[in-house]
N, C-alpha and C. Protein backbone atom coordinates (compact mmCIF):
# COMPACT_ATOMS: atom_id res chain seq x y z
N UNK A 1 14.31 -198.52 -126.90
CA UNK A 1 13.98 -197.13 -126.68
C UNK A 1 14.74 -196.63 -125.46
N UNK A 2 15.15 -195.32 -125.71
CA UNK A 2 15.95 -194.74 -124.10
C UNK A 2 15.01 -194.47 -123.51
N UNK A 3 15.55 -194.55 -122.02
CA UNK A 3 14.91 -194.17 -120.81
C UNK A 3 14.93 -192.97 -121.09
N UNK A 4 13.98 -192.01 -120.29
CA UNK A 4 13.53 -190.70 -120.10
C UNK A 4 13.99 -190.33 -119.03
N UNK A 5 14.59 -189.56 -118.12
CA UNK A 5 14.89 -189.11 -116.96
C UNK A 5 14.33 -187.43 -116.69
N UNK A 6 13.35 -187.27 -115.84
CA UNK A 6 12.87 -186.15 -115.95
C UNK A 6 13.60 -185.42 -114.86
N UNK A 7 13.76 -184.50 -114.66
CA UNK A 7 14.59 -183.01 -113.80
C UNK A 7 14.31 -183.56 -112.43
N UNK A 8 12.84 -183.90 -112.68
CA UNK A 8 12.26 -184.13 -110.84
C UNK A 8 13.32 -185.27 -110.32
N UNK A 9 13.38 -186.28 -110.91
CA UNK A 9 13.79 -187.49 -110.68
C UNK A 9 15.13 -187.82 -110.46
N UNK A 10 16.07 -186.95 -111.07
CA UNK A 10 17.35 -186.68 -110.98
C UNK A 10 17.32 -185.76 -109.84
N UNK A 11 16.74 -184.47 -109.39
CA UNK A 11 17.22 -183.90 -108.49
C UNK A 11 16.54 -184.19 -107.12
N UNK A 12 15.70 -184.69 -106.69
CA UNK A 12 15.52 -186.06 -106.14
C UNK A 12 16.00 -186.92 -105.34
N UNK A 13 17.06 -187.72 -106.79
CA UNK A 13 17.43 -188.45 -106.05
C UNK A 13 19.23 -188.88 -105.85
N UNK A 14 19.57 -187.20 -106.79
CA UNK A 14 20.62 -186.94 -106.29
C UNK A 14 20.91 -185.56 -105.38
N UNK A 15 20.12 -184.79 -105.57
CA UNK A 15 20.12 -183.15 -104.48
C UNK A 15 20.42 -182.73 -105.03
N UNK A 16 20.48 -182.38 -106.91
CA UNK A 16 21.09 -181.59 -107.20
C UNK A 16 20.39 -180.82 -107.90
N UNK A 17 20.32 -179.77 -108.80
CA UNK A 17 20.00 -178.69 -109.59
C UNK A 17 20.36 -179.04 -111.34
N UNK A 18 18.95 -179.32 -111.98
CA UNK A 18 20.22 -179.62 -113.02
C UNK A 18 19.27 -178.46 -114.35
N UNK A 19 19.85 -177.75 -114.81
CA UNK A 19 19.09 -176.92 -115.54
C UNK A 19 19.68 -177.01 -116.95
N UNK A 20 19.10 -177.09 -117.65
CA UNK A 20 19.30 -177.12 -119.59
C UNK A 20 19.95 -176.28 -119.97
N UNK A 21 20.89 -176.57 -120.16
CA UNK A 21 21.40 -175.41 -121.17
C UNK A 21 22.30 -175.96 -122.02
N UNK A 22 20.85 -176.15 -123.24
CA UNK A 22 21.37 -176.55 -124.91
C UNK A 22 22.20 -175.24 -125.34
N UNK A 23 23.35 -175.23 -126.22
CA UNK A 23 24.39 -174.68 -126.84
C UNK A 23 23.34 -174.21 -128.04
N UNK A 24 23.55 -173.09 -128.51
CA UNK A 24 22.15 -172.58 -129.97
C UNK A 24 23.32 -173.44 -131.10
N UNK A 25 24.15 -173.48 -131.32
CA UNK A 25 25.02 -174.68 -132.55
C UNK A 25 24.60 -175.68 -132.05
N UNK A 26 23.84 -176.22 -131.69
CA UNK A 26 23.14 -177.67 -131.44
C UNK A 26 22.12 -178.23 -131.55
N UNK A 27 21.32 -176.77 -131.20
CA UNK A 27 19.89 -176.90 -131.49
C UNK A 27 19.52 -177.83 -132.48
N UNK A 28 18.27 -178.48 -132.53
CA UNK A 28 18.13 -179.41 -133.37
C UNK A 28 18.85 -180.95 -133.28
N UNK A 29 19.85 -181.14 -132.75
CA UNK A 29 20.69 -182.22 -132.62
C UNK A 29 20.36 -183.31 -131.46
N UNK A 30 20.70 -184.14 -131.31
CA UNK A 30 20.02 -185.02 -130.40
C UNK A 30 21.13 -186.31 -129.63
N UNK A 31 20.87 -186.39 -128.85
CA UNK A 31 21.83 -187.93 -128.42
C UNK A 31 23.28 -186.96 -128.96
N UNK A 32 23.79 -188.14 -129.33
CA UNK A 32 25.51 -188.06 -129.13
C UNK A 32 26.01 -187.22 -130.66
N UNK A 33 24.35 -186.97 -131.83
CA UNK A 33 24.78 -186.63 -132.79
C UNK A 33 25.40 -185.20 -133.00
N UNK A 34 25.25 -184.66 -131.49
CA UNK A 34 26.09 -183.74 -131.22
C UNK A 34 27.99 -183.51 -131.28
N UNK A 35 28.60 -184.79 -130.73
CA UNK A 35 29.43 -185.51 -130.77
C UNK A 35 30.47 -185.01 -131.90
N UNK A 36 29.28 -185.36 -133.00
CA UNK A 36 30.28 -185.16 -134.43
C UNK A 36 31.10 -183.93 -134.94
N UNK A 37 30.72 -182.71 -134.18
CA UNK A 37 31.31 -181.43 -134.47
C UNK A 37 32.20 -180.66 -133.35
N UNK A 38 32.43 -181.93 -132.50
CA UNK A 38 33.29 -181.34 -131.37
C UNK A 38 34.72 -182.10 -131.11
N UNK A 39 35.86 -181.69 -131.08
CA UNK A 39 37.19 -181.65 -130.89
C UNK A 39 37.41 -182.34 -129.73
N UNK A 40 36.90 -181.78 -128.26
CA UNK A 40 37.17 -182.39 -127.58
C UNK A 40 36.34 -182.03 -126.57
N UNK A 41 36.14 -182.81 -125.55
CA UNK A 41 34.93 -182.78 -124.29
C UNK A 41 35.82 -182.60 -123.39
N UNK A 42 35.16 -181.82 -121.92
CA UNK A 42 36.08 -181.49 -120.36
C UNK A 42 34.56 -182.24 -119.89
N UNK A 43 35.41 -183.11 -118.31
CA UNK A 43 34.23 -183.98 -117.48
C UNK A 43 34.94 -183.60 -116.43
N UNK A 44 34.08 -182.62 -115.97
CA UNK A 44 34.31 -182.10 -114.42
C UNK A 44 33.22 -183.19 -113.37
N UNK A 45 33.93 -183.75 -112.21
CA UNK A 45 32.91 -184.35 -111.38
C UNK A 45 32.39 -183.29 -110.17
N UNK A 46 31.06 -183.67 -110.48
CA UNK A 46 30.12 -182.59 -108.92
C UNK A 46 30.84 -183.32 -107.47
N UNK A 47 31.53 -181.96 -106.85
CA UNK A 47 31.91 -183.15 -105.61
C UNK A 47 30.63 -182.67 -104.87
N UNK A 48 30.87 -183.70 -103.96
CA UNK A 48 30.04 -184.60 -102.47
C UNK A 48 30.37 -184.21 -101.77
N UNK A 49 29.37 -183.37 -100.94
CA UNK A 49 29.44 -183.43 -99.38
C UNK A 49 29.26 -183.82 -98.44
N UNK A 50 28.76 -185.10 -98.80
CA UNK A 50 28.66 -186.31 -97.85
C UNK A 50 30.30 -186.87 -98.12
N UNK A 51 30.78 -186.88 -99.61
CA UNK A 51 32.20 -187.80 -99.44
C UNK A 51 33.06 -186.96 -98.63
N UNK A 52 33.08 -186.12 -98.90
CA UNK A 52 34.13 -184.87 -97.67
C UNK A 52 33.93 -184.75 -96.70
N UNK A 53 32.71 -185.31 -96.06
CA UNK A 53 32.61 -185.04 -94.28
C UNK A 53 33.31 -186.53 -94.22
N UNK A 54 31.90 -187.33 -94.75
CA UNK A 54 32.45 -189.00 -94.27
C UNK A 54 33.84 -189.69 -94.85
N UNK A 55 34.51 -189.27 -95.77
CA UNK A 55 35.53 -189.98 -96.20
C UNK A 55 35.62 -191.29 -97.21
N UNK A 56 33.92 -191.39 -97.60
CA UNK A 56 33.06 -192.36 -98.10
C UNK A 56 32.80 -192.56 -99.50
N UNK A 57 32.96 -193.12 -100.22
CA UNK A 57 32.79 -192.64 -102.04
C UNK A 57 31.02 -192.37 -102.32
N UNK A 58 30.42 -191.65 -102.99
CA UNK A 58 29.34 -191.48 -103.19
C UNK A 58 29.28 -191.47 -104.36
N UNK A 59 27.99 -192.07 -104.70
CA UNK A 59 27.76 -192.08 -106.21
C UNK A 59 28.20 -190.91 -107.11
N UNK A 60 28.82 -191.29 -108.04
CA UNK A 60 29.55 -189.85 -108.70
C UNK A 60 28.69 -189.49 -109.81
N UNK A 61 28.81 -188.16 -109.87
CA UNK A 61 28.37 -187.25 -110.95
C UNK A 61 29.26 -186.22 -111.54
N UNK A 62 28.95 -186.49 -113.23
CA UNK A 62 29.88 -185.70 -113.55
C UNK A 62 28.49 -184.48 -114.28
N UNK A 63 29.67 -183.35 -114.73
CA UNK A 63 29.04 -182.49 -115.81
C UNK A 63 30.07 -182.48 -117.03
N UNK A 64 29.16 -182.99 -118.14
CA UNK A 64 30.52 -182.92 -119.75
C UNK A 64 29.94 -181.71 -120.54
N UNK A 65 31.17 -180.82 -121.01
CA UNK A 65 31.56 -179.63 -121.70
C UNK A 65 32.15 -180.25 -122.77
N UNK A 66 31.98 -178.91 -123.82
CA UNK A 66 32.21 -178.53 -124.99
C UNK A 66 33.51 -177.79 -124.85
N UNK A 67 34.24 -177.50 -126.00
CA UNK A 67 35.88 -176.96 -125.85
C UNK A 67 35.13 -175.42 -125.43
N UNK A 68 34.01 -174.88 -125.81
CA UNK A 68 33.49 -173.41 -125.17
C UNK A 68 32.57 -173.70 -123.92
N UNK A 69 33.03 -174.76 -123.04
CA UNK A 69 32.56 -174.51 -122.02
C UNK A 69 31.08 -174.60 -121.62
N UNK A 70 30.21 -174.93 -122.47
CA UNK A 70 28.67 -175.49 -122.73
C UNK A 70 28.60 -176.81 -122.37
N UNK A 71 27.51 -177.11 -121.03
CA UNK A 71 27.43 -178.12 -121.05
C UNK A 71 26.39 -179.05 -121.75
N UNK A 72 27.28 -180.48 -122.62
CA UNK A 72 26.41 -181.31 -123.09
C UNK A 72 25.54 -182.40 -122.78
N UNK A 73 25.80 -182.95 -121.83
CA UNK A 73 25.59 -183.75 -120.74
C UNK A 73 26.02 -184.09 -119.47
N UNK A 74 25.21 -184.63 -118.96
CA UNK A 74 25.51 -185.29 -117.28
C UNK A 74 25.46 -186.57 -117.02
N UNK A 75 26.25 -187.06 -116.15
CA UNK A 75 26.80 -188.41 -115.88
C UNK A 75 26.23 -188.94 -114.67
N UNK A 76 25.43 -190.02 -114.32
CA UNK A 76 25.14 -190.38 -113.15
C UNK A 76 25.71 -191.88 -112.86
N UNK A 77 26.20 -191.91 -111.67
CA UNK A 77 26.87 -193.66 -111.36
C UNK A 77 25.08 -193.99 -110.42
N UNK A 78 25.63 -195.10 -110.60
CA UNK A 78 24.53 -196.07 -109.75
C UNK A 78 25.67 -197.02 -109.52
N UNK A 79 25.51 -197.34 -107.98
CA UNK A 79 26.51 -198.76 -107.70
C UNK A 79 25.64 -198.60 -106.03
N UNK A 80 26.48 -200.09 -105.39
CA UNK A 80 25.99 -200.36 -103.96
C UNK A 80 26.76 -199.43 -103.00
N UNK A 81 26.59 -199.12 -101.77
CA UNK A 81 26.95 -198.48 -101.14
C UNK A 81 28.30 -199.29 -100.32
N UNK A 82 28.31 -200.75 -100.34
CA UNK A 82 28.99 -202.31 -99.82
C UNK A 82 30.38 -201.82 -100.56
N UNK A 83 30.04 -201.65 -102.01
CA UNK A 83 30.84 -201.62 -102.67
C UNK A 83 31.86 -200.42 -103.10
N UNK A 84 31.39 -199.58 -102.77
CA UNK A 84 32.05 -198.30 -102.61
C UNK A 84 32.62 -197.96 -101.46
N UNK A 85 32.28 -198.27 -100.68
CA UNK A 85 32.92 -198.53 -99.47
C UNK A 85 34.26 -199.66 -99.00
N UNK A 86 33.86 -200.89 -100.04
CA UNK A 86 35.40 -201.94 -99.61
C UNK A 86 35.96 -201.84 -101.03
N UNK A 87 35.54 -202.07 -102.13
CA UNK A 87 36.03 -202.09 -103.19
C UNK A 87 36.43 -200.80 -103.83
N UNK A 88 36.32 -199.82 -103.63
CA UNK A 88 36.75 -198.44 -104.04
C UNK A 88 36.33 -198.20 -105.59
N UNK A 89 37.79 -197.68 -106.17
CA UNK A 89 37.52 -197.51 -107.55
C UNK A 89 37.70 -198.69 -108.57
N UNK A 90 37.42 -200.43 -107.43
CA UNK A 90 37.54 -201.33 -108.31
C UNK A 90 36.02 -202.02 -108.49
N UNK A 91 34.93 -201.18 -108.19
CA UNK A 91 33.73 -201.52 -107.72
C UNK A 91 32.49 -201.74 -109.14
N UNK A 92 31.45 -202.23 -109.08
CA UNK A 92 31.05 -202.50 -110.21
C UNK A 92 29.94 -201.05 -110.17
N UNK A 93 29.80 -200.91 -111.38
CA UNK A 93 28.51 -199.37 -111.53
C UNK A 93 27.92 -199.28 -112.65
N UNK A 94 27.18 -198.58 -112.43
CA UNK A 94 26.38 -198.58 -114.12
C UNK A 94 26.47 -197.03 -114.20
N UNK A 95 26.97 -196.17 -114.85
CA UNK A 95 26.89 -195.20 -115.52
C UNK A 95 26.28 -194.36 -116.90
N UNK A 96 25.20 -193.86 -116.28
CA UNK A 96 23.96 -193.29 -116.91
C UNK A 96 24.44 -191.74 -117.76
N UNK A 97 24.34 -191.71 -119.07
CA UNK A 97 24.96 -190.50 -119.54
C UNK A 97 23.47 -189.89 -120.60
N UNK A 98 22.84 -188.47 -119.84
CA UNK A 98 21.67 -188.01 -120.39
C UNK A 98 21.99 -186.56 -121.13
N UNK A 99 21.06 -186.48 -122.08
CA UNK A 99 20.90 -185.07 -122.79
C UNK A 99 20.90 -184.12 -121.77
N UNK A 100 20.74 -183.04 -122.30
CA UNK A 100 20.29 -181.71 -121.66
C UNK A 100 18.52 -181.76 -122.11
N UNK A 101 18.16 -182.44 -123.01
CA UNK A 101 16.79 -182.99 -122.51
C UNK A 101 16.35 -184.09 -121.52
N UNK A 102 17.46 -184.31 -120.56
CA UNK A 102 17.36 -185.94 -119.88
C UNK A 102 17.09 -186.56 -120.09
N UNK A 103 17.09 -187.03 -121.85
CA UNK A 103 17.32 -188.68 -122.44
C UNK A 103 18.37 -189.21 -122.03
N UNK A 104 18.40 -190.54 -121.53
CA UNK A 104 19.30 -191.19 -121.26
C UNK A 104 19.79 -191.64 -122.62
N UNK A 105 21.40 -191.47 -123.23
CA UNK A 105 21.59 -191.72 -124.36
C UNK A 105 22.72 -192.61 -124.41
N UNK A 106 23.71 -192.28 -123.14
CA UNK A 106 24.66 -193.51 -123.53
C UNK A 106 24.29 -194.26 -121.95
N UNK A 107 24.98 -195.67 -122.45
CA UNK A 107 24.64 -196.43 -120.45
C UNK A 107 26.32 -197.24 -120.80
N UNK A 108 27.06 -196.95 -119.51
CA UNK A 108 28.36 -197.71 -119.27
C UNK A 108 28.06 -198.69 -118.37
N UNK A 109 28.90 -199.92 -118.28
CA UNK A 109 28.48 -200.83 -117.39
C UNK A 109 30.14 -201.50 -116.95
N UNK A 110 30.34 -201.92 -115.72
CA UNK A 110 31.40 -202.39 -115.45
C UNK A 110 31.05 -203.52 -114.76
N UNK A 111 31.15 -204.67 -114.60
CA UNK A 111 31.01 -206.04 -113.81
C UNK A 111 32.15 -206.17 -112.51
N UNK A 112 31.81 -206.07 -111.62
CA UNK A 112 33.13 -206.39 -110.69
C UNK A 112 33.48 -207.18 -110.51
N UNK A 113 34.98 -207.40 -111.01
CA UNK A 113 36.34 -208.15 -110.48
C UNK A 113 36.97 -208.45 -109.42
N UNK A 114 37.39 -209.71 -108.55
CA UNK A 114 38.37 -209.31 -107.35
C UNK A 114 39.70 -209.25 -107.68
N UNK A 115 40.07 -209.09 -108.54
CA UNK A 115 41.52 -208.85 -108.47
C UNK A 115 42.13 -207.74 -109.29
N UNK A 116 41.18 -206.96 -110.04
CA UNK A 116 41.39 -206.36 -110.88
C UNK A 116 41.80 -205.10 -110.85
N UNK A 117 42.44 -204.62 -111.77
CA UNK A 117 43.16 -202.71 -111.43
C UNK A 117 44.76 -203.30 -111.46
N UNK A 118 45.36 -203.85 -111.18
CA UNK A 118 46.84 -204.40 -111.70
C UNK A 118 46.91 -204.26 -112.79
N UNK A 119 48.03 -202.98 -113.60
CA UNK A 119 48.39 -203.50 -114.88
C UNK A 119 49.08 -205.04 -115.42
N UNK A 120 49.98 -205.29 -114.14
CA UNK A 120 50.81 -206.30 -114.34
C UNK A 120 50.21 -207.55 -114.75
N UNK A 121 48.49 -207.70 -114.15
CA UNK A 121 47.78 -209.07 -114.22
C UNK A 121 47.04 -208.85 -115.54
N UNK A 122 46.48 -207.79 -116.06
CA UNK A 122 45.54 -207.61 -116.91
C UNK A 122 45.66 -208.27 -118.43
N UNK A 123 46.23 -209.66 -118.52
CA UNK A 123 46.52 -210.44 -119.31
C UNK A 123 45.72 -211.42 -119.19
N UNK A 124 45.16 -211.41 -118.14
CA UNK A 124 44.12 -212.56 -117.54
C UNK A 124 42.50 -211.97 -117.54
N UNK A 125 41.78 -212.55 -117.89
CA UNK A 125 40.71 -211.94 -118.08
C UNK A 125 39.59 -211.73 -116.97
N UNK A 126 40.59 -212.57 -115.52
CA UNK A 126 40.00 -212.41 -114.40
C UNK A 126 40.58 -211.13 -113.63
N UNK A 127 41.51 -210.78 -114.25
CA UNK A 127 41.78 -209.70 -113.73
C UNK A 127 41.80 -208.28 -114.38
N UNK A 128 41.34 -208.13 -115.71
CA UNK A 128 41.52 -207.13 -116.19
C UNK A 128 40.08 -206.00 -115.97
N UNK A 129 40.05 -204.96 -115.93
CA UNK A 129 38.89 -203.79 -115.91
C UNK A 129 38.51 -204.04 -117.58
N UNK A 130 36.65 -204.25 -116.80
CA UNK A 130 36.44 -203.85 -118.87
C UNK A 130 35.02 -203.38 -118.55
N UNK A 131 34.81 -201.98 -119.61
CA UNK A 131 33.45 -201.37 -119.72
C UNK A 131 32.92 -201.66 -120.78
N UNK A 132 31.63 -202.21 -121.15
CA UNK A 132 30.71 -201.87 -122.04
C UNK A 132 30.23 -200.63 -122.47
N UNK A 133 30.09 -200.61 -123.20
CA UNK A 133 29.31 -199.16 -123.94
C UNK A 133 28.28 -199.51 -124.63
N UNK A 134 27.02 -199.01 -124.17
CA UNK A 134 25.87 -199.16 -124.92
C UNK A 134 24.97 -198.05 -125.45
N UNK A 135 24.69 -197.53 -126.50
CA UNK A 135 23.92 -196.29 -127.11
C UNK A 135 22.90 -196.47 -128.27
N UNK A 136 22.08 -196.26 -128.52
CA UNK A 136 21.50 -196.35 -127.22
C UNK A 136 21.17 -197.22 -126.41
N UNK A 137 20.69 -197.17 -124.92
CA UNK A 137 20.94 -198.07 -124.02
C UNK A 137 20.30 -199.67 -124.72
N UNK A 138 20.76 -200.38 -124.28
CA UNK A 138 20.44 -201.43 -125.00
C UNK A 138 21.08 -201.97 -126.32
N UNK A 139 22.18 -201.48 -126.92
CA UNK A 139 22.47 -201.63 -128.26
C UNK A 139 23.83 -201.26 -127.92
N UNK A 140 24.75 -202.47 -127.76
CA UNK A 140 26.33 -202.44 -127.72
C UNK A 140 27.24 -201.69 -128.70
N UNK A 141 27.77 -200.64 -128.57
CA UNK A 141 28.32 -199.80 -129.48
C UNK A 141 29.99 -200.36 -129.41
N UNK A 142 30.47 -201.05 -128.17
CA UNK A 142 31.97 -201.21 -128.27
C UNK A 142 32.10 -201.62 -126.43
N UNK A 143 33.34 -201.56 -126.43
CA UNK A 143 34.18 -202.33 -124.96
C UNK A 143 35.32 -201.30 -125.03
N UNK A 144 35.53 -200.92 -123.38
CA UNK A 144 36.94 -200.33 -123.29
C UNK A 144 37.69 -201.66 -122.21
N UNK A 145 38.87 -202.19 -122.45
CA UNK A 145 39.06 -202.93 -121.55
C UNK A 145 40.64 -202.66 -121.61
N UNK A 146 41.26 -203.17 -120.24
CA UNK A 146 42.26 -202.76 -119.70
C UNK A 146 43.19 -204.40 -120.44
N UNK A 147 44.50 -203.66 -120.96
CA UNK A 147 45.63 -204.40 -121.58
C UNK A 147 46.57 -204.83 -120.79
N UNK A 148 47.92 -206.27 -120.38
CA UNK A 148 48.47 -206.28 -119.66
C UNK A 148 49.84 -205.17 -119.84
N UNK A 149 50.61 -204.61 -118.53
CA UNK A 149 51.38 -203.47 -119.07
C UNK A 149 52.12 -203.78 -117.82
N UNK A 150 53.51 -203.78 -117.95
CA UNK A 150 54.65 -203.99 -117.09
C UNK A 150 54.37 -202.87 -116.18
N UNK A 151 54.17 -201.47 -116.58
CA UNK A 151 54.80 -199.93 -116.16
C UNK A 151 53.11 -199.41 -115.89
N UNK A 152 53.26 -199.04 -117.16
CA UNK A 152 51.72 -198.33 -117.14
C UNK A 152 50.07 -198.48 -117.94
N UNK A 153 49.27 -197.88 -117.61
CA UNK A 153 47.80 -198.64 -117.79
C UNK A 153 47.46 -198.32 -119.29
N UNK A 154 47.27 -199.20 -119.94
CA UNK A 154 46.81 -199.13 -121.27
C UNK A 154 45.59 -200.20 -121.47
N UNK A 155 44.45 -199.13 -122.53
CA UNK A 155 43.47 -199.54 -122.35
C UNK A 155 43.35 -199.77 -123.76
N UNK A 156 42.04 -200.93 -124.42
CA UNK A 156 41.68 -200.87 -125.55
C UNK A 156 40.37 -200.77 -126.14
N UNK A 157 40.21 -199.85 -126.75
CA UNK A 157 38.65 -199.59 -127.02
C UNK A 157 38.26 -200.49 -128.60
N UNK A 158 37.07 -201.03 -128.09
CA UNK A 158 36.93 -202.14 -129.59
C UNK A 158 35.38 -202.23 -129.52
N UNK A 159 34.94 -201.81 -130.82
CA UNK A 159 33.83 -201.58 -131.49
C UNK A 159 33.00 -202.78 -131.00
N UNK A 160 31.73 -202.76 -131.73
CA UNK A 160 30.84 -203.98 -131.13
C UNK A 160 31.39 -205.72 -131.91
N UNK A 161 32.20 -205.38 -132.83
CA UNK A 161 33.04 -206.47 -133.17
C UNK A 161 33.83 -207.73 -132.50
N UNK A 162 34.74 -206.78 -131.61
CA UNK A 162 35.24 -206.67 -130.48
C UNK A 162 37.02 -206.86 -131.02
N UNK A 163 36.86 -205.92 -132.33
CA UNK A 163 37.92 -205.49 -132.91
C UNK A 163 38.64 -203.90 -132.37
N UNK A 164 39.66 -203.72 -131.95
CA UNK A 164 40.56 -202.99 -131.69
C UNK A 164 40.53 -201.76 -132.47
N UNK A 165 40.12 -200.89 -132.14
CA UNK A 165 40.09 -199.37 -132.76
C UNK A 165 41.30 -198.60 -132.72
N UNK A 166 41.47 -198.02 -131.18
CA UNK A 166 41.67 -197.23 -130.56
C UNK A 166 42.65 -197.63 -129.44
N UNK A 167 44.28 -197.56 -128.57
CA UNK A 167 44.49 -197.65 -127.61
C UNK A 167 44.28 -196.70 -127.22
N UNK A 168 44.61 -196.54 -125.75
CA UNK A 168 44.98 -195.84 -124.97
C UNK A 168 46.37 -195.85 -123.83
N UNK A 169 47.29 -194.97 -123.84
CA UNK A 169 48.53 -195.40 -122.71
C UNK A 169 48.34 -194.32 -121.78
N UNK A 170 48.15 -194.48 -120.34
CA UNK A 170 47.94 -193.95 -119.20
C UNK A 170 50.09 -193.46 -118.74
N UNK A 171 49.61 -192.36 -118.12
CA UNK A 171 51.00 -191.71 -117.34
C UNK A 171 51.65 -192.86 -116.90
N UNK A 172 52.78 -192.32 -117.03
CA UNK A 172 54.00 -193.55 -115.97
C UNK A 172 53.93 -193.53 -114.44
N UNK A 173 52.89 -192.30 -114.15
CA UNK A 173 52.30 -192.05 -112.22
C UNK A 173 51.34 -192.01 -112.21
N UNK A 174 50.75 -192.91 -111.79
CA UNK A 174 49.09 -192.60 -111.85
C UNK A 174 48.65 -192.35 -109.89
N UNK A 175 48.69 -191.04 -109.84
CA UNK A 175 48.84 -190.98 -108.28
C UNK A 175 47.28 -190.44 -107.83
N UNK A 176 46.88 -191.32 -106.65
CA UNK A 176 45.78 -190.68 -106.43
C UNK A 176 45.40 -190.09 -104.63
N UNK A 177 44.32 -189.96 -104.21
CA UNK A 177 44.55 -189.28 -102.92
C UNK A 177 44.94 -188.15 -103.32
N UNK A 178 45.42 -187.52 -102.25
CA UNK A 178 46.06 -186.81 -101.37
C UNK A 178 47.36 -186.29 -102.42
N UNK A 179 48.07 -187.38 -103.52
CA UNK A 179 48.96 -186.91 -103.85
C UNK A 179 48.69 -186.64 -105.09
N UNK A 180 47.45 -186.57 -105.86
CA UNK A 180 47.05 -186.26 -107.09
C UNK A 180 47.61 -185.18 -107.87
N UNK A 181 47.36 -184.01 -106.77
CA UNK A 181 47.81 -182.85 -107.45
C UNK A 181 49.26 -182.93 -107.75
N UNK A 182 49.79 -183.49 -107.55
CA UNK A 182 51.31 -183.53 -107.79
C UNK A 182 52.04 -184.44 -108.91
N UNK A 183 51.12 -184.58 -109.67
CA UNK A 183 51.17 -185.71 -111.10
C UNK A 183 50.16 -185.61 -111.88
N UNK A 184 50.62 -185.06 -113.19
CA UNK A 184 49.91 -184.91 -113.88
C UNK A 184 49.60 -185.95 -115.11
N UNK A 185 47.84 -186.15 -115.37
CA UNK A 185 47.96 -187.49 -115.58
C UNK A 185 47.58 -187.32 -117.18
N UNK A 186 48.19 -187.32 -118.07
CA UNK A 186 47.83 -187.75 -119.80
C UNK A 186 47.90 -189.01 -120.08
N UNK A 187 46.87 -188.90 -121.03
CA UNK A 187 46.90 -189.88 -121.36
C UNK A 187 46.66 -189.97 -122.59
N UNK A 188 47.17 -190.69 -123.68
CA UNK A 188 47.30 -190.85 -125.16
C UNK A 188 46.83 -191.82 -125.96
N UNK A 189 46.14 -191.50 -126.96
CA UNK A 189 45.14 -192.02 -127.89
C UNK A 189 45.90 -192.54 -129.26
N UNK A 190 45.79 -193.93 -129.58
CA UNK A 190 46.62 -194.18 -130.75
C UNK A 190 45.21 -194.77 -131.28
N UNK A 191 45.32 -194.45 -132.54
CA UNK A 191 44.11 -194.93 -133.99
C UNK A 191 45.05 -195.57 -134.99
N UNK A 192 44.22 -196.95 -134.78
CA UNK A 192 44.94 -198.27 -135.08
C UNK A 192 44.10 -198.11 -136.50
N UNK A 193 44.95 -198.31 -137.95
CA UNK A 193 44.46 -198.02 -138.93
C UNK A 193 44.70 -199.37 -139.53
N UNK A 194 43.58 -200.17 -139.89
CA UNK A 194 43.69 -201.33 -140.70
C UNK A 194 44.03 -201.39 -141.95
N UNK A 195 44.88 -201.79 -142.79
CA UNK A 195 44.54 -201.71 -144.34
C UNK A 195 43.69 -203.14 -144.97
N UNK A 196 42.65 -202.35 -145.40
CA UNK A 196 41.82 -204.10 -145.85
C UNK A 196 41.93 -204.25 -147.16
N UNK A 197 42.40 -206.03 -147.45
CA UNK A 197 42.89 -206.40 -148.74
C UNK A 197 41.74 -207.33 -149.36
């Protein structure tokens, strides 16, 4: 069964404001079965004003949109504070993804690695990035995990099988900081089509 996350509890115990607003083409729909009639999602992250004074990573939150700009859900990280602090964006987290009724409907999970985030190593399984996906929580839907790549970051998303769907190939710059704005980052989706005999 999903967790429940009520308004109080989220704003709480992140400071934030989080108010409903179901899309009326949705009404009725639930969890991710929303999912099925949309093209494509925008994930804007809520910035921190604790990360902008202190310089510090803070648990991130996103808000996810609809191609009209409706939001469908919200994203909460949970990780240590140890770890966000020395390990950066190679840090382990659990990422909580709830309705606009604050059912918790999808849960991401990452295990932390020490060596990991190198395309060059990610042939090794001690070094490669890999997320679970679970929906509902508790019930493994698939793995995104990072491929080895001379140049640039390519990822592979594989069902609860742990068969190959979907790549992904990341920009030839993946620039971050300070020099972000100055590289723009796509990234491309190949659908690996089996023929079964």
């Amino acid at each position: 069964m999903a967790q429940k996350y009520y308004v109080d509890d989220i704003e709480r115990s992140y400071g934030c404001e989080m108010t409903s607003i179901v899309p009326q083409s949705l009404t009725g729909r639930s969890g991710i079965d929303c999912l099925r009639m949309i093209d494509s999602l925008l994930v804007k992250q809520i910035p921190s004003i604790s990360e902008a004074i202190f310089g510090i990573a803070a648990e991130a939150k996103f808000d996810i949109f609809n191609d009209r700009k409706e939001r469908l859900f919200q994203a909460f990280e949970t990780s240590s504070f140890c770890q966000r602090l020395f390990c950066t964006s190679r840090r382990q987290f659990i990422l909580r993804i709830v309705d606009n009724s604050n059912q918790e409907i999808i849960l991401v999970k990452r295990e932390f690695k020490c060596c990991s985030g190198c395309c060059w190593c990610a042939n090794a399984t001690c070094c490669s990035q890999e997320v679970t996906v679970e929906s509902p929580p508790g019930t493994l839907i698939g793995t995104v995990s990072q491929e080895g790549s001379c140049w640039r970051l390519r990822l592979a998303i594989k069902d609860a099988n742990d068969t190959t769907i979907l790549t992904v190939r990341g920009p030839g710059c993946i620039c971050d900081g300070s020099l972000a704005c100055c590289c723009e980052s796509k990234f491309t989706l190949r659908l690996l089509i089996v023929a079964w005999q």
